[in-house]
PDB file of N, CA and C in Angstrom:
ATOM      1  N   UNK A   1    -210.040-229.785  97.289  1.00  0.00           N
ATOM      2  CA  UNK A   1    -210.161-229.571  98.727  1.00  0.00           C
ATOM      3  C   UNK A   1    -210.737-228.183  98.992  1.00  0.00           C
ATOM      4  N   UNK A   2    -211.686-228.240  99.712  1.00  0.00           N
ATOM      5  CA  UNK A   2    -211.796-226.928 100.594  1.00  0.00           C
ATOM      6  C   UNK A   2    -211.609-226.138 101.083  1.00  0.00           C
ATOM      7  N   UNK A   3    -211.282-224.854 100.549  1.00  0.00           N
ATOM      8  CA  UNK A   3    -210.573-223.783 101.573  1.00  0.00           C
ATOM      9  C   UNK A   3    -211.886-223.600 103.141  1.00  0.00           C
ATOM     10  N   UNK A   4    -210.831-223.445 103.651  1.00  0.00           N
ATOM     11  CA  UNK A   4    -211.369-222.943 105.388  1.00  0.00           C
ATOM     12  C   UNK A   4    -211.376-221.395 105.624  1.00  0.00           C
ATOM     13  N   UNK A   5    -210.533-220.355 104.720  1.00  0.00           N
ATOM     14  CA  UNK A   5    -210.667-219.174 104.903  1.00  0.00           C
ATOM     15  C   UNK A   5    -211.368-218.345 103.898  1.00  0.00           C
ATOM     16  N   UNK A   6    -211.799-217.487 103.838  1.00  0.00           N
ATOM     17  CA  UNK A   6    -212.378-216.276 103.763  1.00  0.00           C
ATOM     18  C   UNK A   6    -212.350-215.177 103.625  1.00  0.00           C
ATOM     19  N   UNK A   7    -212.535-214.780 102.230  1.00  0.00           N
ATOM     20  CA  UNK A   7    -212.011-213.092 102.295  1.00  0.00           C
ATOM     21  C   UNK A   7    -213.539-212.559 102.078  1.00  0.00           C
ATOM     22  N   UNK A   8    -213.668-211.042 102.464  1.00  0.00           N
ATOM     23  CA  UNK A   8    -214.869-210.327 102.375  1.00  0.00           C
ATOM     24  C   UNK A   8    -214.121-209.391 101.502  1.00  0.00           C
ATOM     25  N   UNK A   9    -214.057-209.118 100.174  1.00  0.00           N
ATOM     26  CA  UNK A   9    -213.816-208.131  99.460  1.00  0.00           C
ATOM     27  C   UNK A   9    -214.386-207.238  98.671  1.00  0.00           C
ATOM     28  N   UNK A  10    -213.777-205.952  98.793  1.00  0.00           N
ATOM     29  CA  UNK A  10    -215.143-204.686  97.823  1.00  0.00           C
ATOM     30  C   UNK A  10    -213.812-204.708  96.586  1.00  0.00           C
ATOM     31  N   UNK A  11    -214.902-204.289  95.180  1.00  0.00           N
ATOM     32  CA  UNK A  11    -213.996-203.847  94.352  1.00  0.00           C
ATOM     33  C   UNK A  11    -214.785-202.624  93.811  1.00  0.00           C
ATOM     34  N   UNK A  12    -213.896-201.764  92.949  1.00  0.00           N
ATOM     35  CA  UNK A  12    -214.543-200.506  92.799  1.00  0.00           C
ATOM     36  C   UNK A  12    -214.531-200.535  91.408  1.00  0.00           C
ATOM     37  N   UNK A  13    -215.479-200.150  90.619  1.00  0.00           N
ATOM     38  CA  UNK A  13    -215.558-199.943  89.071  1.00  0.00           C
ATOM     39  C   UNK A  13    -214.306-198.785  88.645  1.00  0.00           C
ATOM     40  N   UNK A  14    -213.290-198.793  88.021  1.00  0.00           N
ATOM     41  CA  UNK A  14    -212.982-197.759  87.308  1.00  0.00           C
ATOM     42  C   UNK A  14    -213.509-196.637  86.535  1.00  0.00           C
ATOM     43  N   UNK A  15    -214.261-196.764  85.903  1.00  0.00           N
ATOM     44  CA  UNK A  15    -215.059-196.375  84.664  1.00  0.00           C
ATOM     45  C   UNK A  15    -216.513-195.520  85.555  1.00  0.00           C
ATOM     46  N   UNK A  16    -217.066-196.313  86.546  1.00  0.00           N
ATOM     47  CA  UNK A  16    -217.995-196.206  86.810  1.00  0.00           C
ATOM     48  C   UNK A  16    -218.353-196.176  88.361  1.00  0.00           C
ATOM     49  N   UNK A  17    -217.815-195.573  89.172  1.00  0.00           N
ATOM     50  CA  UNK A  17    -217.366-195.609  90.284  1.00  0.00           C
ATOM     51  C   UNK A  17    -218.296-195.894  90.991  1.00  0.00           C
ATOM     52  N   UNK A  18    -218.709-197.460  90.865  1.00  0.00           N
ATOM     53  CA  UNK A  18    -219.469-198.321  91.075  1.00  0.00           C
ATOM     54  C   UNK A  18    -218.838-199.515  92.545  1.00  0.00           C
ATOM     55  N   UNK A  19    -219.182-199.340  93.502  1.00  0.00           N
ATOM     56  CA  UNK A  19    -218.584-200.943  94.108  1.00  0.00           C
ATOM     57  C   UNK A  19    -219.242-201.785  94.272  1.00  0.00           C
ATOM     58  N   UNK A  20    -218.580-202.937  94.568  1.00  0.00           N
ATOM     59  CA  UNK A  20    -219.139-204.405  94.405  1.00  0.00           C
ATOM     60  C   UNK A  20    -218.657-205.080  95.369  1.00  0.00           C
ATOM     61  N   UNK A  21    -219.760-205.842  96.419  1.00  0.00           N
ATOM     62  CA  UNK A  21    -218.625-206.404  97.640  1.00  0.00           C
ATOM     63  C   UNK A  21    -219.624-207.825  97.695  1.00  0.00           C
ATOM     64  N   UNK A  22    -218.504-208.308  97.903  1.00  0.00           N
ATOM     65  CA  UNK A  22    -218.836-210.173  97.792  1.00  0.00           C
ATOM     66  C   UNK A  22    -217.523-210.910  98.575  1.00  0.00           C
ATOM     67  N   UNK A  23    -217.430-212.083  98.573  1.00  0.00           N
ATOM     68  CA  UNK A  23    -217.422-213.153  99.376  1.00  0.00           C
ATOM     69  C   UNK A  23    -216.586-214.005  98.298  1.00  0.00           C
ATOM     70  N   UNK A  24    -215.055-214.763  98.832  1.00  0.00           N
ATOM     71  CA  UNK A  24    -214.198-215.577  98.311  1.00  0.00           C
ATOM     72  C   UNK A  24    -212.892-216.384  99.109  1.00  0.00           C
ATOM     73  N   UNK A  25    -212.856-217.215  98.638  1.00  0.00           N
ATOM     74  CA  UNK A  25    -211.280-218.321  99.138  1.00  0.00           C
ATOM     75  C   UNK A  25    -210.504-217.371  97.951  1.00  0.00           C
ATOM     76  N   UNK A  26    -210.110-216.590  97.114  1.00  0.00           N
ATOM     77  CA  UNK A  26    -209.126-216.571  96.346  1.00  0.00           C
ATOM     78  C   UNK A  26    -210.009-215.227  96.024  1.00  0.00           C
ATOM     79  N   UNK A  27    -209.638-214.077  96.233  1.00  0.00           N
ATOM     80  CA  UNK A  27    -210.104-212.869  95.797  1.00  0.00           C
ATOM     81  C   UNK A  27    -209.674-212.479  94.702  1.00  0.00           C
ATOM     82  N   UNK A  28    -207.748-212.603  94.490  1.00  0.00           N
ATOM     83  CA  UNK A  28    -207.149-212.491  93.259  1.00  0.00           C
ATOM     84  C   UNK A  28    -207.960-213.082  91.844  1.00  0.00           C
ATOM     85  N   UNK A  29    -207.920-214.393  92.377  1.00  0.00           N
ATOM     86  CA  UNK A  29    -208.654-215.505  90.800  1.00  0.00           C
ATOM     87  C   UNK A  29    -210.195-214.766  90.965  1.00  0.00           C
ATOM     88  N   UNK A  30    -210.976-214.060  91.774  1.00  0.00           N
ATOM     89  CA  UNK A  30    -212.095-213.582  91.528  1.00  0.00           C
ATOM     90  C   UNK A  30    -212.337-212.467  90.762  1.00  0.00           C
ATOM     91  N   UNK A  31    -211.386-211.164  91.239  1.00  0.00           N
ATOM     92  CA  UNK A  31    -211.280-209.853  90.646  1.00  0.00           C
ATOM     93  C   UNK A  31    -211.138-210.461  89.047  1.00  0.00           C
ATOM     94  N   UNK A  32    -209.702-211.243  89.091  1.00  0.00           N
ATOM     95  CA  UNK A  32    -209.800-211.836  87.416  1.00  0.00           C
ATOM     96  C   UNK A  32    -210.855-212.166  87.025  1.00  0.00           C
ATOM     97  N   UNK A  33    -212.199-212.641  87.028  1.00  0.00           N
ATOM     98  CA  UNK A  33    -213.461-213.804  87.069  1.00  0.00           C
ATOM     99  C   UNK A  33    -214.158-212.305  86.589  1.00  0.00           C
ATOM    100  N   UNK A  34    -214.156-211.062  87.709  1.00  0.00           N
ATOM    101  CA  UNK A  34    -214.580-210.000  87.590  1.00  0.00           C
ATOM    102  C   UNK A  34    -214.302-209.360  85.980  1.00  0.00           C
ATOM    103  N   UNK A  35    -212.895-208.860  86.229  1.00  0.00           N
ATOM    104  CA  UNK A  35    -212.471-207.906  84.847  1.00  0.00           C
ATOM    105  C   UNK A  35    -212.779-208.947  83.375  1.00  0.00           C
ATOM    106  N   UNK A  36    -213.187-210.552  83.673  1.00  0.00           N
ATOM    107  CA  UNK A  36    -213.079-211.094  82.064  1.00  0.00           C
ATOM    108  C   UNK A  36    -214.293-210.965  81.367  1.00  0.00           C
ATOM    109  N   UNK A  37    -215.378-210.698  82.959  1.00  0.00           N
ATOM    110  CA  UNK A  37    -216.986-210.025  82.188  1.00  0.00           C
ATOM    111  C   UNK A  37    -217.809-211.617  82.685  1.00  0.00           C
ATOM    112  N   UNK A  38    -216.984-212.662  83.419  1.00  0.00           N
ATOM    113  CA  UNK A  38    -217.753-213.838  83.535  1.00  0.00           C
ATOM    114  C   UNK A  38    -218.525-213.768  84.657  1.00  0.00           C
ATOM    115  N   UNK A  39    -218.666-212.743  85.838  1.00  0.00           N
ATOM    116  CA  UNK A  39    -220.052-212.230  86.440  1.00  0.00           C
ATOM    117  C   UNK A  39    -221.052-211.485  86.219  1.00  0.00           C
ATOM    118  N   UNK A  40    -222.022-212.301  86.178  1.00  0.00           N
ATOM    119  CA  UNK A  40    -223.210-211.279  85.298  1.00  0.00           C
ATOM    120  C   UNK A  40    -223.484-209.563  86.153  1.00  0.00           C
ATOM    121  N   UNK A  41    -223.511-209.887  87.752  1.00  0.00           N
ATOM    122  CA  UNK A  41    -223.770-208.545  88.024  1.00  0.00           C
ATOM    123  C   UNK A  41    -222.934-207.299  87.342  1.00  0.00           C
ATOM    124  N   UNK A  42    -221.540-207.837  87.370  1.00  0.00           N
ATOM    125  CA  UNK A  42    -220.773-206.772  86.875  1.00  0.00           C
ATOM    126  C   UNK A  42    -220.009-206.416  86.054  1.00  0.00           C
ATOM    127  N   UNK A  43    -220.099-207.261  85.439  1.00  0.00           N
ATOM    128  CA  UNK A  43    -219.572-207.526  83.464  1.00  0.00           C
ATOM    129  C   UNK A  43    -219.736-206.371  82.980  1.00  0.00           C
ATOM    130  N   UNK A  44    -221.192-205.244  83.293  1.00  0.00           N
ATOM    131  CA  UNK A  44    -221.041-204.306  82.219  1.00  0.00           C
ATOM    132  C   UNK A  44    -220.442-203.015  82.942  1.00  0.00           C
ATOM    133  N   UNK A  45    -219.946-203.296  84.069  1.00  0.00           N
ATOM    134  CA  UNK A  45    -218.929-202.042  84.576  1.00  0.00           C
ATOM    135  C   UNK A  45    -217.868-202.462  84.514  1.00  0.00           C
ATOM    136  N   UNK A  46    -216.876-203.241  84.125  1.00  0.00           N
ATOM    137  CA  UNK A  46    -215.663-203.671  84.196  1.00  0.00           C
ATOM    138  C   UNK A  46    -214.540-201.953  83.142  1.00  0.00           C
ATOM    139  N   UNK A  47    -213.672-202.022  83.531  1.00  0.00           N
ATOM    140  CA  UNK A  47    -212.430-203.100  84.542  1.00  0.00           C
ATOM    141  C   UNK A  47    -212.772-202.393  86.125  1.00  0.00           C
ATOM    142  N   UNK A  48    -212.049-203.221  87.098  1.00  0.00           N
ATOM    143  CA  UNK A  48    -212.440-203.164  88.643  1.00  0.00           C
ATOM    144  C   UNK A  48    -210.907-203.212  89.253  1.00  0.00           C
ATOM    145  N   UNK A  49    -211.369-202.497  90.506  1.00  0.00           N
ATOM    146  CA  UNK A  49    -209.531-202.683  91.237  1.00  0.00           C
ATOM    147  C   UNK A  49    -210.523-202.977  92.692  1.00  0.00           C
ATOM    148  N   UNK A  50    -209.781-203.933  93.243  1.00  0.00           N
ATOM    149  CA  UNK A  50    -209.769-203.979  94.861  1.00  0.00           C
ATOM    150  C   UNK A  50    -209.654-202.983  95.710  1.00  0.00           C
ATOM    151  N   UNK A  51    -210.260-202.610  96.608  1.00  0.00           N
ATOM    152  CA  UNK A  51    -210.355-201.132  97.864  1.00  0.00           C
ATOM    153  C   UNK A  51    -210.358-201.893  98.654  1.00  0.00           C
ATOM    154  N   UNK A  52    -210.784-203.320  99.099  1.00  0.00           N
ATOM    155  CA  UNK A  52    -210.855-203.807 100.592  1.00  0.00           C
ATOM    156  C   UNK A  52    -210.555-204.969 100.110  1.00  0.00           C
ATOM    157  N   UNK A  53    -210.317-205.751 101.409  1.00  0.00           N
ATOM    158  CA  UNK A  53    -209.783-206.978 101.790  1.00  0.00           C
ATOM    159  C   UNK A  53    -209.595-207.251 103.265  1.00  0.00           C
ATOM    160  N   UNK A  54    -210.615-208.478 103.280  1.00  0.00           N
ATOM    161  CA  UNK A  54    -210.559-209.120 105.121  1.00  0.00           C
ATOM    162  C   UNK A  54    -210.709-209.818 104.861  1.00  0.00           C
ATOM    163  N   UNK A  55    -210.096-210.433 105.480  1.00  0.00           N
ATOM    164  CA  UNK A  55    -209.466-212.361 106.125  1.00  0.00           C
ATOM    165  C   UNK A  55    -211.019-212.471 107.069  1.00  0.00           C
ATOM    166  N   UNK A  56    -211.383-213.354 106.936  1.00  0.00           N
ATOM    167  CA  UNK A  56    -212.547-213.912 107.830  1.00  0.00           C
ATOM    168  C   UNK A  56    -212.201-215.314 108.128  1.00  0.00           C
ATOM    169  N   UNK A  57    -212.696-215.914 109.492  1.00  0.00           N
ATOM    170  CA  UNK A  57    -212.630-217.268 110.263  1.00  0.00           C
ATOM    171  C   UNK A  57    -213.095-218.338 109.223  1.00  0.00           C
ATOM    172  N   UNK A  58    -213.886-218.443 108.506  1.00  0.00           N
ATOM    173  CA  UNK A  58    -215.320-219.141 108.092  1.00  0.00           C
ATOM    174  C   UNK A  58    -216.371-218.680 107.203  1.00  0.00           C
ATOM    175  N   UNK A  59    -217.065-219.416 106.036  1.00  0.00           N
ATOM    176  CA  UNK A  59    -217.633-218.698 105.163  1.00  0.00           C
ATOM    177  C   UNK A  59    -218.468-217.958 105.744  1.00  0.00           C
ATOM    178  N   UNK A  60    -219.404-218.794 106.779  1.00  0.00           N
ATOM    179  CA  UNK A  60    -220.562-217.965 107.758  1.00  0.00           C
ATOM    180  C   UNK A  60    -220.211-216.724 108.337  1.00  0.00           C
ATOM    181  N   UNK A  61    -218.935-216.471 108.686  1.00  0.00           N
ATOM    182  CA  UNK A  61    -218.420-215.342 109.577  1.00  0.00           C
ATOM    183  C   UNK A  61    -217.783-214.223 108.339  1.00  0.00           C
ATOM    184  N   UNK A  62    -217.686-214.945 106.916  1.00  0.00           N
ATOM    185  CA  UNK A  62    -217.714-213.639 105.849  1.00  0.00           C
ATOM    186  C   UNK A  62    -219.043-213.183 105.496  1.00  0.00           C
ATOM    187  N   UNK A  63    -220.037-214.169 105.604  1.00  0.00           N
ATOM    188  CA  UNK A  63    -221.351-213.555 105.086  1.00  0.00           C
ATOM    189  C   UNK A  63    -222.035-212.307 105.618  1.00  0.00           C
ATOM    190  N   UNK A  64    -221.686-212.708 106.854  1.00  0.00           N
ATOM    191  CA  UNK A  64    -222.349-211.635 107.722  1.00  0.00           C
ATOM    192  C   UNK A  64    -221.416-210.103 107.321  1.00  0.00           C
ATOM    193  N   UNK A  65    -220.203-210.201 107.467  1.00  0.00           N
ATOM    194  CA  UNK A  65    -219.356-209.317 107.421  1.00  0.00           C
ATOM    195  C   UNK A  65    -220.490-208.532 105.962  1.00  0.00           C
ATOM    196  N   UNK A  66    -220.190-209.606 105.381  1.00  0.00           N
ATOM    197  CA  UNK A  66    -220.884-209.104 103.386  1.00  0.00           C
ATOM    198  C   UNK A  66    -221.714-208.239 103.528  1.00  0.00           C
ATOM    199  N   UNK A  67    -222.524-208.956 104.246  1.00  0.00           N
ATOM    200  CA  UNK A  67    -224.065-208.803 104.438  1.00  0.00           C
ATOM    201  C   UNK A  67    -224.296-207.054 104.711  1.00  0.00           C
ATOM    202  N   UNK A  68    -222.855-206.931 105.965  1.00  0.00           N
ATOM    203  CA  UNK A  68    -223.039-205.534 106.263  1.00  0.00           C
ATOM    204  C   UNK A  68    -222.079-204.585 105.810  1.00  0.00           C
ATOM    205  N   UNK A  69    -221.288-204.853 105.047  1.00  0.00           N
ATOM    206  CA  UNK A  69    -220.658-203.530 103.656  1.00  0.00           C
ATOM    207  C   UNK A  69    -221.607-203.568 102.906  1.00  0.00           C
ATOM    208  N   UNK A  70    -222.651-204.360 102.305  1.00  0.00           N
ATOM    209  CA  UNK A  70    -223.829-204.143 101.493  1.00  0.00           C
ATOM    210  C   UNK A  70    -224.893-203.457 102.539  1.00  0.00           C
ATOM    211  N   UNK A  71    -224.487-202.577 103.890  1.00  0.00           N
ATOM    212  CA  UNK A  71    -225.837-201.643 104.443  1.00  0.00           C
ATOM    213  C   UNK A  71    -225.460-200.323 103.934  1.00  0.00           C
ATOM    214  N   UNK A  72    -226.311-199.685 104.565  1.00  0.00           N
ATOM    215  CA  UNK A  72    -225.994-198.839 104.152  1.00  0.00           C
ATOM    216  C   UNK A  72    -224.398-197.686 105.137  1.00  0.00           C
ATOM    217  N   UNK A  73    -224.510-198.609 106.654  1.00  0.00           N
ATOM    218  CA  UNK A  73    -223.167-198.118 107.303  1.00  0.00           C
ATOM    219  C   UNK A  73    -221.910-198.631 106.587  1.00  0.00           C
ATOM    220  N   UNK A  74    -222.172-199.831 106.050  1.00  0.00           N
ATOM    221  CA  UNK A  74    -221.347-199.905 105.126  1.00  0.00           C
ATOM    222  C   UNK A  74    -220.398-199.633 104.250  1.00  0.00           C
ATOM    223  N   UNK A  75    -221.287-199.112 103.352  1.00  0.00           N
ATOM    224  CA  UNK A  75    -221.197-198.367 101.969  1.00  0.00           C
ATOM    225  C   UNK A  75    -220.525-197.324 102.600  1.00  0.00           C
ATOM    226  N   UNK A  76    -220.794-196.671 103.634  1.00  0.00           N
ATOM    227  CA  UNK A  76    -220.083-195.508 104.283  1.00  0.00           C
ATOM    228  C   UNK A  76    -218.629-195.802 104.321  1.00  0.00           C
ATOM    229  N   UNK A  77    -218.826-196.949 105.008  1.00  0.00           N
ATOM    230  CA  UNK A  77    -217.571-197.265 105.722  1.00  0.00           C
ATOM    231  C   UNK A  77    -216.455-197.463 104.146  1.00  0.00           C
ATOM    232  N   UNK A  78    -216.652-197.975 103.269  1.00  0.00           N
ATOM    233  CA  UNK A  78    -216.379-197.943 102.413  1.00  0.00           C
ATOM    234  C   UNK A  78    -215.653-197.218 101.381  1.00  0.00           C
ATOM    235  N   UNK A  79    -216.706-195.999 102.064  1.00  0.00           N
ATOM    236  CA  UNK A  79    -216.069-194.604 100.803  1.00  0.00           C
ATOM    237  C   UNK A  79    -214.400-194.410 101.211  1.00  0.00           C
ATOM    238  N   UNK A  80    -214.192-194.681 102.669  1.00  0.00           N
ATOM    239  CA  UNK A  80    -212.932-194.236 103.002  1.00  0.00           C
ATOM    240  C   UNK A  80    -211.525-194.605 102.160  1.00  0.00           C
ATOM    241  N   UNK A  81    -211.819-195.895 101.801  1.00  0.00           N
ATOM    242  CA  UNK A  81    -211.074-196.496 100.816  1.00  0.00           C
ATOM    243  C   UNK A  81    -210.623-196.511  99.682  1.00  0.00           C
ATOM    244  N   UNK A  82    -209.734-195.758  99.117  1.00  0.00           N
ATOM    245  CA  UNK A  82    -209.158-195.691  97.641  1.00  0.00           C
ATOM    246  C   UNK A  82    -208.339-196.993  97.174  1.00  0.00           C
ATOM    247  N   UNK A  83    -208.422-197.289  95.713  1.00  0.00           N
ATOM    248  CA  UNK A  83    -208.115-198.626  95.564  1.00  0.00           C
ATOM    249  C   UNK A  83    -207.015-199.286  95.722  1.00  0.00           C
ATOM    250  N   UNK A  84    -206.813-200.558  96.302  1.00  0.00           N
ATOM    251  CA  UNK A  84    -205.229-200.786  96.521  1.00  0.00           C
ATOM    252  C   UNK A  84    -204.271-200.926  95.483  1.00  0.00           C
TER     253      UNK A  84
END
């Protein structure tokens, strides 16, 4: 079945104080997906901790959100965040 909700989450490289913000129903089982090296973008910065997390309506209404932590007001908005 289909999840209906939406998280917009950043994670931050440990090692490489790198972030990464993407789009999920299950952010937990993702970060895991993250640290095992099974995403190619970011396999070679691993391990990663979560800095953000938002609940969104709808996948469409996380994309956009995505869309704009990947600007560059973003990324700003971003720095504020130390990892949870």
């Amino acid at each position: 079945m289909k999840s209906d909700k939406y998280f917009v989450y950043a994670i931050k490289s440990i090692k490489y104080n790198r972030v990464y913000v993407g789009i999920s129903n299950n952010p937990k089982r993702r970060l895991y997906e993250h640290n095992l090296g099974n995403v190619f973008s970011t396999k070679g910065y691993k391990p990663w901790k979560i800095i953000y997390i938002e609940k969104q309506i709808n996948r469409k209404q996380a994309r956009v959100r995505e869309k704009y932590l990947k600007s560059g007001c973003g990324k700003e908005f971003l720095k504020k965040y130390p990892p949870l």
